[in-house]
PDB file of N, CA and C in Angstrom:
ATOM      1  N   UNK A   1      75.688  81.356 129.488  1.00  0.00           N
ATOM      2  CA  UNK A   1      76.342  81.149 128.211  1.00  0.00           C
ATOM      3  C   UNK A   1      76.679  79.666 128.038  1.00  0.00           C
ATOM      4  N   UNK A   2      76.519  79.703 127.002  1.00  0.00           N
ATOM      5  CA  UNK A   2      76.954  78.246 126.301  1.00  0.00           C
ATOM      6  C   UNK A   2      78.380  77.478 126.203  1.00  0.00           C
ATOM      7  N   UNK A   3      78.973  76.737 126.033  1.00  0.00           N
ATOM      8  CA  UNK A   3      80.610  76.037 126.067  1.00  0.00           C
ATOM      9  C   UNK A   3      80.613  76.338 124.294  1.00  0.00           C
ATOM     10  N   UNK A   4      81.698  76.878 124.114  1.00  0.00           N
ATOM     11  CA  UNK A   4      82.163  77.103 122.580  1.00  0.00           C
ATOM     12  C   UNK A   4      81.894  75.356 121.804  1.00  0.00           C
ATOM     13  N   UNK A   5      81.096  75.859 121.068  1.00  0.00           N
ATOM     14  CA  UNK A   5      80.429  74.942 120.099  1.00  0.00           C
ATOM     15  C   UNK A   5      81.377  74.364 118.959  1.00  0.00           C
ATOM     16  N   UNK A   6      81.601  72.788 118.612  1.00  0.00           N
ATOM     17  CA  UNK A   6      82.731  72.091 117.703  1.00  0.00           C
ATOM     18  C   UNK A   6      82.793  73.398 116.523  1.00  0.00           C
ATOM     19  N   UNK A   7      83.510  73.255 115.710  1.00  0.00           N
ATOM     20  CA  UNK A   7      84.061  74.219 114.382  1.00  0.00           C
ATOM     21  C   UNK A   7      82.770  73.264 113.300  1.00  0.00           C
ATOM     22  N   UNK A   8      82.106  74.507 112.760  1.00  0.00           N
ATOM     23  CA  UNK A   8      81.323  73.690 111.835  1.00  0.00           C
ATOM     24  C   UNK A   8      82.110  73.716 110.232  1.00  0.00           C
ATOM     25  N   UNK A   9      82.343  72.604 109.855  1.00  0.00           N
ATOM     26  CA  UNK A   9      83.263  72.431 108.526  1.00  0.00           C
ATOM     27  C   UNK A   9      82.334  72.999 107.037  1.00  0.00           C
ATOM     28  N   UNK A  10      80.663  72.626 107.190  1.00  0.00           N
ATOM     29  CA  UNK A  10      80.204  72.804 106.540  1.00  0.00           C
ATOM     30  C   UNK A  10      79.946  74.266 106.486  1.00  0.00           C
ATOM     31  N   UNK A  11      79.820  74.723 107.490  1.00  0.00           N
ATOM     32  CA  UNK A  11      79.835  76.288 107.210  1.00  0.00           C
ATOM     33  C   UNK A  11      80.942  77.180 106.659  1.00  0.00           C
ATOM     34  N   UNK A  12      82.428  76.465 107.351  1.00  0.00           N
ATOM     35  CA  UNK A  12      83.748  77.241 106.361  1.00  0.00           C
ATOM     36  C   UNK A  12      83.452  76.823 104.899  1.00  0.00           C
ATOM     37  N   UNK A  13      83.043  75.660 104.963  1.00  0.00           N
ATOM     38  CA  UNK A  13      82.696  75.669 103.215  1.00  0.00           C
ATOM     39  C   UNK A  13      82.045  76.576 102.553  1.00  0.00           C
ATOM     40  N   UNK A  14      81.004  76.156 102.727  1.00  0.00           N
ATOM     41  CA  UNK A  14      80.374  77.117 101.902  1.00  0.00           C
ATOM     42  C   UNK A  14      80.748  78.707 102.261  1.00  0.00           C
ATOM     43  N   UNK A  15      81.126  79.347 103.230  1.00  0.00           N
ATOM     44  CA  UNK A  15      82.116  80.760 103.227  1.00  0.00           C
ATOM     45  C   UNK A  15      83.353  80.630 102.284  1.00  0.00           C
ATOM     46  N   UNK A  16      83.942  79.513 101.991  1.00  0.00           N
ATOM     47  CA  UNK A  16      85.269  79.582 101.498  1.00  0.00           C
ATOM     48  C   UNK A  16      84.675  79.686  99.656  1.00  0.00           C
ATOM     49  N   UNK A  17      83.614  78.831  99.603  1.00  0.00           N
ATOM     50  CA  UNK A  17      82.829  78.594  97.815  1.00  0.00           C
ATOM     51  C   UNK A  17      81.979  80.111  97.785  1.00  0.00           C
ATOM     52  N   UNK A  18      81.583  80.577  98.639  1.00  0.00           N
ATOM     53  CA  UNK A  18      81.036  81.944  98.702  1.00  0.00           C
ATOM     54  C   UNK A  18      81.764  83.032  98.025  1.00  0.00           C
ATOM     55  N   UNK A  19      83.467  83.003  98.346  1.00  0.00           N
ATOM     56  CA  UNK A  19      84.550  84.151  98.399  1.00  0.00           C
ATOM     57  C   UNK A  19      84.731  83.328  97.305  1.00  0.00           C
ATOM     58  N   UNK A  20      84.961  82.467  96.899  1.00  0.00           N
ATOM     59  CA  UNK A  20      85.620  82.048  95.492  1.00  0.00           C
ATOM     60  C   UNK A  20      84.302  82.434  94.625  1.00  0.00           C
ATOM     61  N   UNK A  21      83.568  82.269  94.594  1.00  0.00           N
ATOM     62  CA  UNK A  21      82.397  82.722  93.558  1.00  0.00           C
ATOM     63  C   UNK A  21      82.303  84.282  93.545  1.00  0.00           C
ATOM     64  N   UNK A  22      82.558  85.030  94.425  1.00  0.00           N
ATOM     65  CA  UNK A  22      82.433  86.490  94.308  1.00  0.00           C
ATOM     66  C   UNK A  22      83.909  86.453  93.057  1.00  0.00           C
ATOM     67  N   UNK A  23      85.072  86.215  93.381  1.00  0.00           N
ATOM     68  CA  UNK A  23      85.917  85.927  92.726  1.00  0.00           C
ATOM     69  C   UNK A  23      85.665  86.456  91.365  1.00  0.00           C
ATOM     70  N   UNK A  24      85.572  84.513  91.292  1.00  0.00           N
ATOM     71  CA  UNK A  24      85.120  84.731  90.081  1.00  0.00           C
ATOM     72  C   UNK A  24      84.042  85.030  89.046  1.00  0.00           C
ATOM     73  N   UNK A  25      83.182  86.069  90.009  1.00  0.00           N
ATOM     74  CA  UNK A  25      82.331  86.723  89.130  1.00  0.00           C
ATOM     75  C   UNK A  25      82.610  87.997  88.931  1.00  0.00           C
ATOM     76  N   UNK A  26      83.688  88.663  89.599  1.00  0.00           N
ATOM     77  CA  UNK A  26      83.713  89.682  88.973  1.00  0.00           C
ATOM     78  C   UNK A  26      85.004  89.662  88.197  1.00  0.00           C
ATOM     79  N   UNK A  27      85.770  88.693  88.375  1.00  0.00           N
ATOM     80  CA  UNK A  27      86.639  88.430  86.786  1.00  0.00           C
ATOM     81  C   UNK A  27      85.645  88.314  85.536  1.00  0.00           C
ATOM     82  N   UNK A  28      84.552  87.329  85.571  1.00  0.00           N
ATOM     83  CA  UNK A  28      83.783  87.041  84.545  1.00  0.00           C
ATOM     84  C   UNK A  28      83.252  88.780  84.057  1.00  0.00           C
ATOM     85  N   UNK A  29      83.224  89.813  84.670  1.00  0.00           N
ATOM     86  CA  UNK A  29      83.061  91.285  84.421  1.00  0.00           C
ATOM     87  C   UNK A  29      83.600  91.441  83.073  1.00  0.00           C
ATOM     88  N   UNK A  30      85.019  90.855  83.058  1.00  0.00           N
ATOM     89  CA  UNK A  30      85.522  91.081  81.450  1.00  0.00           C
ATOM     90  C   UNK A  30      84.825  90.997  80.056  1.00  0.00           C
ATOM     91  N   UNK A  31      84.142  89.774  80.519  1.00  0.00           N
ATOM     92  CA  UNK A  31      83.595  88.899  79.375  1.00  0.00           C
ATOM     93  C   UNK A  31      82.008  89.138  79.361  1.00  0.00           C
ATOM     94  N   UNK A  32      81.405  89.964  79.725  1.00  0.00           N
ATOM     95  CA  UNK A  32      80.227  90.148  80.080  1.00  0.00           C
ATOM     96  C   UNK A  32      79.346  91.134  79.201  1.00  0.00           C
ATOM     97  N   UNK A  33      78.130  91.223  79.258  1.00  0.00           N
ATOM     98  CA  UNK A  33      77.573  92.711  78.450  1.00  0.00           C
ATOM     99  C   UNK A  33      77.433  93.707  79.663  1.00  0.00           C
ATOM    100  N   UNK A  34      77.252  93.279  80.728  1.00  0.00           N
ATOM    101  CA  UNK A  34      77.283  94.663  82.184  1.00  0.00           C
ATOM    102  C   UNK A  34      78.264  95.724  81.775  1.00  0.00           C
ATOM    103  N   UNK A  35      78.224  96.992  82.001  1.00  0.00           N
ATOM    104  CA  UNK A  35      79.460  98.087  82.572  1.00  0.00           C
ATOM    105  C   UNK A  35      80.411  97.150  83.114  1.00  0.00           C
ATOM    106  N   UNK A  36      81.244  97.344  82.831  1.00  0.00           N
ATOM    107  CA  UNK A  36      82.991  96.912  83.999  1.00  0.00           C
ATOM    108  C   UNK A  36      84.068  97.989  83.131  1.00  0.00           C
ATOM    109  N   UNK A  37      85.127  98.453  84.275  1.00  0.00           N
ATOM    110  CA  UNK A  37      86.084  99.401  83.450  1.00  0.00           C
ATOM    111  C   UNK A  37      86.918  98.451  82.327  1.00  0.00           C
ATOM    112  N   UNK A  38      87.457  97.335  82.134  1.00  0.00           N
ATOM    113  CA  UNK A  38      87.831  96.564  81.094  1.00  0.00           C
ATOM    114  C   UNK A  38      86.924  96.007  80.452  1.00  0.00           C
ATOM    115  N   UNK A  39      87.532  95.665  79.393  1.00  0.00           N
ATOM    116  CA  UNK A  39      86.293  94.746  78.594  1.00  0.00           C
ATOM    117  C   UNK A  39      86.934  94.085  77.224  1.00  0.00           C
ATOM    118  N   UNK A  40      86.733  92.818  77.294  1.00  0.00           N
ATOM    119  CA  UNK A  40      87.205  92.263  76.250  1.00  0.00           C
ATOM    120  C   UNK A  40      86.680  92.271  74.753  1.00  0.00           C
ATOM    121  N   UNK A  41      87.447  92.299  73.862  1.00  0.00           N
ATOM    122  CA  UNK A  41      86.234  92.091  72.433  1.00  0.00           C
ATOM    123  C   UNK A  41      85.326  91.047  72.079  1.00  0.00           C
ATOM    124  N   UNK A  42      85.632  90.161  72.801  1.00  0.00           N
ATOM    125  CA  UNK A  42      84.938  88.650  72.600  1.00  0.00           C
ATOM    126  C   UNK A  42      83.497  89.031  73.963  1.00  0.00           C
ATOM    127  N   UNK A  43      82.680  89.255  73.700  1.00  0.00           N
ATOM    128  CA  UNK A  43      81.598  89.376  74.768  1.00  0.00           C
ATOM    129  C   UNK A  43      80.493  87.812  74.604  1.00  0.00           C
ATOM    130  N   UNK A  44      80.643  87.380  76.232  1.00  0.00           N
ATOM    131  CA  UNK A  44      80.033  85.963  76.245  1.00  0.00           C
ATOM    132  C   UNK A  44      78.107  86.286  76.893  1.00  0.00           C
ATOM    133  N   UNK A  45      77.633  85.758  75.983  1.00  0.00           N
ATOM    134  CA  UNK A  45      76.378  85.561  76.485  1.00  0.00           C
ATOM    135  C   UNK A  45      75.992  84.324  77.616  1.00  0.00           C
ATOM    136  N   UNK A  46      76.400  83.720  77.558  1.00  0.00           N
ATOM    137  CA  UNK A  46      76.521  82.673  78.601  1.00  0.00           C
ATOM    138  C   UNK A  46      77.078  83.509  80.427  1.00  0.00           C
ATOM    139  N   UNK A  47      78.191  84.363  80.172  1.00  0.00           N
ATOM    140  CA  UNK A  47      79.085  84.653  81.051  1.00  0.00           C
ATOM    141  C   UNK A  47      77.977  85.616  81.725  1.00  0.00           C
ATOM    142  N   UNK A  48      76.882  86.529  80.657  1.00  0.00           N
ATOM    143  CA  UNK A  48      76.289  86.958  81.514  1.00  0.00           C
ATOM    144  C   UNK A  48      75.040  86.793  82.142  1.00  0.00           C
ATOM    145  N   UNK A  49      74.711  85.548  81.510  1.00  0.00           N
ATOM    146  CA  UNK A  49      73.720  84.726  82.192  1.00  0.00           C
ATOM    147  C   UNK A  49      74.137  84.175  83.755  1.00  0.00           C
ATOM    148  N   UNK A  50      75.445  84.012  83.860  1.00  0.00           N
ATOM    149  CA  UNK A  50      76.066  83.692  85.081  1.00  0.00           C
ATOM    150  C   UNK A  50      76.194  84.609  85.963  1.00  0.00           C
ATOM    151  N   UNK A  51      76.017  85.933  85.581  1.00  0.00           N
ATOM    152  CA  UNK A  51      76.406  86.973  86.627  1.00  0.00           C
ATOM    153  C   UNK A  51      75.350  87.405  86.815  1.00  0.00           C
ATOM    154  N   UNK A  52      73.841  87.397  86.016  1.00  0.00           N
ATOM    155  CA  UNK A  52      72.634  87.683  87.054  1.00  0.00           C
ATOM    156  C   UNK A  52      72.185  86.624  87.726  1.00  0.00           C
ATOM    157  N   UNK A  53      73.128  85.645  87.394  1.00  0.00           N
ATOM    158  CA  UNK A  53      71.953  84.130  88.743  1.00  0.00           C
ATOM    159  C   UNK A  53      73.017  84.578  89.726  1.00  0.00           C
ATOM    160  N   UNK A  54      73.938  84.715  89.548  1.00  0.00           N
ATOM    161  CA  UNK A  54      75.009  85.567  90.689  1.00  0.00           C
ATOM    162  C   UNK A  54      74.255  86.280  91.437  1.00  0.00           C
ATOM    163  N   UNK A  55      73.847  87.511  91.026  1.00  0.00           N
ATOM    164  CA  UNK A  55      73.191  88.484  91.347  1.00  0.00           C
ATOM    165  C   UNK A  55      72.366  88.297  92.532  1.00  0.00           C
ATOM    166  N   UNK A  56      71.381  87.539  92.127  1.00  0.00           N
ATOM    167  CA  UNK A  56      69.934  87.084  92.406  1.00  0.00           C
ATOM    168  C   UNK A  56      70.619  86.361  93.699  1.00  0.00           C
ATOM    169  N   UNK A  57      71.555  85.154  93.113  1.00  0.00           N
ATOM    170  CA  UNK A  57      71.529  84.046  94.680  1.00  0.00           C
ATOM    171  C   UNK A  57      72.558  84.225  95.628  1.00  0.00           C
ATOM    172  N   UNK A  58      73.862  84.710  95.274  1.00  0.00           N
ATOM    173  CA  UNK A  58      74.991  84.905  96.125  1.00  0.00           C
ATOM    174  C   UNK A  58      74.652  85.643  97.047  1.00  0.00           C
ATOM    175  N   UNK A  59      74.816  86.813  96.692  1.00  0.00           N
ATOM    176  CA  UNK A  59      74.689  88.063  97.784  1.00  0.00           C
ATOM    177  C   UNK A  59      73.827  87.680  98.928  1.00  0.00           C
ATOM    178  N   UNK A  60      72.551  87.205  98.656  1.00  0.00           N
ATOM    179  CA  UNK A  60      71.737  86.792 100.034  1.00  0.00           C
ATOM    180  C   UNK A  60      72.176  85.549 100.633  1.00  0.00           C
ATOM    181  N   UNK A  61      72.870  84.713  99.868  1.00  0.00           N
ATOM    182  CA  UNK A  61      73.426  83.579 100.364  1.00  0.00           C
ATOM    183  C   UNK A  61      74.674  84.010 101.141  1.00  0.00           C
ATOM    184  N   UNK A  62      75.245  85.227 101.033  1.00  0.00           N
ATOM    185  CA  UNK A  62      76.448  85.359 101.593  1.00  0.00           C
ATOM    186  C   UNK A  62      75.909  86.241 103.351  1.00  0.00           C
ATOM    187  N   UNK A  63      74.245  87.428 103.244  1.00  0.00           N
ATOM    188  CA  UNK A  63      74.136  86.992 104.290  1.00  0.00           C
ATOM    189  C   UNK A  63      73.690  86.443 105.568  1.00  0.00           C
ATOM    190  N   UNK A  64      73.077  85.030 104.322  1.00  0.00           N
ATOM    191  CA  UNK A  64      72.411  83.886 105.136  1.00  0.00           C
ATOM    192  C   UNK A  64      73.829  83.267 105.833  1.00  0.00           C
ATOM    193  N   UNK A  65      74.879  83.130 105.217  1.00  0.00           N
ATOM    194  CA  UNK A  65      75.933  82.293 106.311  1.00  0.00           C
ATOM    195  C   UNK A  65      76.404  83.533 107.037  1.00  0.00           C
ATOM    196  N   UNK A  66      76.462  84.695 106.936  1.00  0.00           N
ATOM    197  CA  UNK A  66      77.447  85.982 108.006  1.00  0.00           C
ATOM    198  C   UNK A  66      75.739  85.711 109.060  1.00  0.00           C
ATOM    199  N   UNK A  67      74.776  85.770 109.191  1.00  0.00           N
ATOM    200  CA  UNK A  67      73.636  85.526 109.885  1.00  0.00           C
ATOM    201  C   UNK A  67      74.052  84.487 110.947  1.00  0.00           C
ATOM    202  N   UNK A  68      74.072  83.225 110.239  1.00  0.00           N
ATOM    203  CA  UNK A  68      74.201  82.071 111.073  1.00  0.00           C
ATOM    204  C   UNK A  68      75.567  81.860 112.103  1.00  0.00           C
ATOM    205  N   UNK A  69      76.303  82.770 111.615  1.00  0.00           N
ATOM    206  CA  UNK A  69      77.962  82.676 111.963  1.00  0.00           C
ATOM    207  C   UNK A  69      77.657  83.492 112.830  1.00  0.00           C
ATOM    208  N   UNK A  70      77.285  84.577 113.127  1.00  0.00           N
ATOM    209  CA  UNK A  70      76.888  85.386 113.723  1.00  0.00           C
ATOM    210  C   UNK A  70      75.846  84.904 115.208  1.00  0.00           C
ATOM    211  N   UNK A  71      75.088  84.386 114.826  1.00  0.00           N
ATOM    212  CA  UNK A  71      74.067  83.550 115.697  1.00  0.00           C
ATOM    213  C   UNK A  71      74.784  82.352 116.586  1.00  0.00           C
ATOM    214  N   UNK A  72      75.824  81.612 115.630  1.00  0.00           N
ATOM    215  CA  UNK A  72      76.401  80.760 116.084  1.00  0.00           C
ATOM    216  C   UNK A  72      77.312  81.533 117.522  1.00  0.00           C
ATOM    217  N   UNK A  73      77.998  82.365 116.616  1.00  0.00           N
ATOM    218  CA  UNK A  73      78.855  83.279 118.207  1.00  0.00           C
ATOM    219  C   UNK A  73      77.902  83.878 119.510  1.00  0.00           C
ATOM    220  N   UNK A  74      77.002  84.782 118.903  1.00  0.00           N
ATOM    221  CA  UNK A  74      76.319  85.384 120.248  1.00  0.00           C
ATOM    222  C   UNK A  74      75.345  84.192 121.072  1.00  0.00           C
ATOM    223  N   UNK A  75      75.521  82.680 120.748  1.00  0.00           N
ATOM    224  CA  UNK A  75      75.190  81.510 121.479  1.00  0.00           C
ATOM    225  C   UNK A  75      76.117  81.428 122.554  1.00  0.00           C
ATOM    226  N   UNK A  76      77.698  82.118 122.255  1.00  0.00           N
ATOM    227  CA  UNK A  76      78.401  81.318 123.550  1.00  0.00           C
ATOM    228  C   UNK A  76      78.962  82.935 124.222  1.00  0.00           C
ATOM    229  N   UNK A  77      78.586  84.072 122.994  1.00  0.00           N
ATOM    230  CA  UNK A  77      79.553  85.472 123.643  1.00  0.00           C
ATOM    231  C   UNK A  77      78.516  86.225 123.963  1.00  0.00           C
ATOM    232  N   UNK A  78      78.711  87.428 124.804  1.00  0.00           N
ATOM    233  CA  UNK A  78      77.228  88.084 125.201  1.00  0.00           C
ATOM    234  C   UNK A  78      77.519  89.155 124.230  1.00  0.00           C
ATOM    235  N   UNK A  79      76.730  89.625 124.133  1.00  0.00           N
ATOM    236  CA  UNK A  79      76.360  90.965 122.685  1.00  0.00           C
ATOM    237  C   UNK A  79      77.299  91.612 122.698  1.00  0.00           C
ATOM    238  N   UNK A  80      77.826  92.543 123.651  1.00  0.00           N
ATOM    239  CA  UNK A  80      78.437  93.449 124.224  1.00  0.00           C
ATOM    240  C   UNK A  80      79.573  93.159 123.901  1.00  0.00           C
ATOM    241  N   UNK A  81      80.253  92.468 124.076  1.00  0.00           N
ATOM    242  CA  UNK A  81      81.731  91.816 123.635  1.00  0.00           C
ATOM    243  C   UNK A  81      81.740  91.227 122.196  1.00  0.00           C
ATOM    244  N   UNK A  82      80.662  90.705 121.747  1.00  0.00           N
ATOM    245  CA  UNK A  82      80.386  90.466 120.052  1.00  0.00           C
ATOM    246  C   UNK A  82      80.557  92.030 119.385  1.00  0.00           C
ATOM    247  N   UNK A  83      80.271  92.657 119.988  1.00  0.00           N
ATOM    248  CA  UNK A  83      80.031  93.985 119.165  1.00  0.00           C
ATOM    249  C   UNK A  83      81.374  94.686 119.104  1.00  0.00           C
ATOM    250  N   UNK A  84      81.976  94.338 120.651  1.00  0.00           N
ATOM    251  CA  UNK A  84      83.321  95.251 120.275  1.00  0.00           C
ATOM    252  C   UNK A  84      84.039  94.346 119.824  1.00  0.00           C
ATOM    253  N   UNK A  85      84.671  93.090 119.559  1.00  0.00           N
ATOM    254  CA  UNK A  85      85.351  92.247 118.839  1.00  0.00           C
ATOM    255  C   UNK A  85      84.921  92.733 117.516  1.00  0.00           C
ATOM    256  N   UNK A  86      83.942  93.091 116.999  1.00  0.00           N
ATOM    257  CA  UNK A  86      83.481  93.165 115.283  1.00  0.00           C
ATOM    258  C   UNK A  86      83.772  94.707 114.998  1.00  0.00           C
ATOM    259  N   UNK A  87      83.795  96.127 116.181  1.00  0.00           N
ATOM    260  CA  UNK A  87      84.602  96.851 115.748  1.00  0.00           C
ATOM    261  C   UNK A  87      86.142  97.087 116.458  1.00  0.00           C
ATOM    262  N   UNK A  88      86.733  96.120 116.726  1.00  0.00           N
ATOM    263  CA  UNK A  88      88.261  95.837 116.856  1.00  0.00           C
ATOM    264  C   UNK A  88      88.336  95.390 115.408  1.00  0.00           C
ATOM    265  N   UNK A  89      88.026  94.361 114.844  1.00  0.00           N
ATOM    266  CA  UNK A  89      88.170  94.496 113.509  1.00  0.00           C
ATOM    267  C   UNK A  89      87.929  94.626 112.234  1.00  0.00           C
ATOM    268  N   UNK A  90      87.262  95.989 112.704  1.00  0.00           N
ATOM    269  CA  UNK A  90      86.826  97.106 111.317  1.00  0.00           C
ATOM    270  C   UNK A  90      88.054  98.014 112.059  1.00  0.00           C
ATOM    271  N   UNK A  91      88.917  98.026 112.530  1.00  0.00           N
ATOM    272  CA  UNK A  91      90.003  99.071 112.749  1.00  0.00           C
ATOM    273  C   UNK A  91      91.571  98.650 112.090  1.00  0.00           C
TER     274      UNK A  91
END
């Protein structure tokens, strides 16, 4: 095994712009032509041009970094202990 590797800054970033964009795309739900249980009277065409490039790029972008974060850990932890740390916290 490997020596625990520096904190990569660029990767909390883009995880931290990841969770803020889920955010606020499903606030933008209001303003949208999609199904959502609310819905405002003012419906933005723009807003839902934003929520299918959403669609399309987030989600796989979210898990291209859980991938790498992932890769990054089982570099210094052996599987076995990656696996039960990840269901310690799903409990």
């Amino acid at each position: 095994m490997v020596n625990k590797p520096e904190r990569l800054h660029d990767l909390d970033w883009m995880r931290f712009i990841g969770v803020i964009a889920v955010f606020i795309f499903h606030v933008s739900h209001y303003f949208d032509f999609e199904y959502w249980y609310v819905k405002n009277l003012l419906i933005s065409e723009s807003i839902s041009y934003f929520g299918f490039f959403f669609l399309i790029w987030a989600i796989p972008l979210l898990f291209i970094i859980s991938g790498i974060s992932s890769n990054i850990i089982l570099g210094f932890q052996k599987p076995g202990r990656f696996l039960k740390s990840r269901r310690v916290a799903l409990i």
